[in-house]
C-alpha atoms as a PDB file:
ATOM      1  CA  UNK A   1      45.004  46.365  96.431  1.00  0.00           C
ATOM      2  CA  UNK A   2      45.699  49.949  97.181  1.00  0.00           C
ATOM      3  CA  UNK A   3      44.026  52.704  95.414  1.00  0.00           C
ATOM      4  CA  UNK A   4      48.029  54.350  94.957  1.00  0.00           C
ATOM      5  CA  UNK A   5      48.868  50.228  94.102  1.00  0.00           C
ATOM      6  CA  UNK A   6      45.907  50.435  91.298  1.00  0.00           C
ATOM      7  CA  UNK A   7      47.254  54.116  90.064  1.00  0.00           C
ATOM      8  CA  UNK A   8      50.674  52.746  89.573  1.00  0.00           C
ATOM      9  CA  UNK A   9      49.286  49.476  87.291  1.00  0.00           C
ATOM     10  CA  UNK A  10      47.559  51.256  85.320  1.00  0.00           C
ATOM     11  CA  UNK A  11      50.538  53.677  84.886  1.00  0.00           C
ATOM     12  CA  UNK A  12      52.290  50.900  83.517  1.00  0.00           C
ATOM     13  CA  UNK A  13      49.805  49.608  81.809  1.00  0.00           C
ATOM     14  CA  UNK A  14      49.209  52.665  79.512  1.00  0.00           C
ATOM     15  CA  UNK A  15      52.976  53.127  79.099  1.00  0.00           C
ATOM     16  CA  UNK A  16      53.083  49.859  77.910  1.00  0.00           C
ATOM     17  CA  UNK A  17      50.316  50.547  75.358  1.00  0.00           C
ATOM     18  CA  UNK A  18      51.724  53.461  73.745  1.00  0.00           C
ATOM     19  CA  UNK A  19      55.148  52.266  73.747  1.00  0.00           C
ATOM     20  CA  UNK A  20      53.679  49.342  71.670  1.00  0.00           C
ATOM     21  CA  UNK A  21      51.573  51.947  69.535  1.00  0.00           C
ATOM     22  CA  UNK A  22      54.824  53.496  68.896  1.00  0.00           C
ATOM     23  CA  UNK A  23      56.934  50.561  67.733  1.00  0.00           C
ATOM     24  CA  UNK A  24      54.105  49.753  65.378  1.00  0.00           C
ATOM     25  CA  UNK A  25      54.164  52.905  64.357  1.00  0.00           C
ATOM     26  CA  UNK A  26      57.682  52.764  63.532  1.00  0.00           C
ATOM     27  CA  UNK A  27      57.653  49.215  62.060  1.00  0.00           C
ATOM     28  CA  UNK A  28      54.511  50.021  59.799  1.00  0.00           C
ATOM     29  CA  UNK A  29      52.147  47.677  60.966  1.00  0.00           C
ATOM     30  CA  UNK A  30      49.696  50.096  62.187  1.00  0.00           C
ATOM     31  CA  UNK A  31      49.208  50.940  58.675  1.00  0.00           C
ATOM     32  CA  UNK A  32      48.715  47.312  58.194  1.00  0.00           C
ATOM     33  CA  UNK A  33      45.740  47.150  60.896  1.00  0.00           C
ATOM     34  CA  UNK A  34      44.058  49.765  59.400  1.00  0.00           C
ATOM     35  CA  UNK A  35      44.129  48.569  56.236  1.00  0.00           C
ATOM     36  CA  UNK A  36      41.841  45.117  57.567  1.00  0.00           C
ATOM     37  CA  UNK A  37      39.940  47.165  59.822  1.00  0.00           C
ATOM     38  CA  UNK A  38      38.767  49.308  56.795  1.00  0.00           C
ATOM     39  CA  UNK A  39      38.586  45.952  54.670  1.00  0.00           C
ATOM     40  CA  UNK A  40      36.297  44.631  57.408  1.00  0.00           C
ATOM     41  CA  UNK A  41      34.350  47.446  57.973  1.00  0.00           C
ATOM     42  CA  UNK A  42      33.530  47.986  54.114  1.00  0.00           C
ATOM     43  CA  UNK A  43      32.036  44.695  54.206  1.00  0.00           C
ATOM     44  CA  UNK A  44      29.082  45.539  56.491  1.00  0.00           C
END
């Protein structure tokens, strides 16, 4: 693979991950997550 080939995945890939960082945004459930990440975390 193609150092341009491996800029252009990863591209994607991170366009990917804050368009799903968005829609949970917009849906609420990333309010959800860190709700049981703090629930975890308050158990240690």
């Amino acid at each position: 693979m193609d150092s341009s080939e491996r800029r252009i995945v990863g591209a994607l890939l991170l366009l990917l991950g804050v368009s799903f960082l968005a829609v949970g945004m917009h849906t609420g459930q990333l309010n959800k997550i860190v709700e049981m990440l703090k629930t975890i975390f308050r158990t240690f």
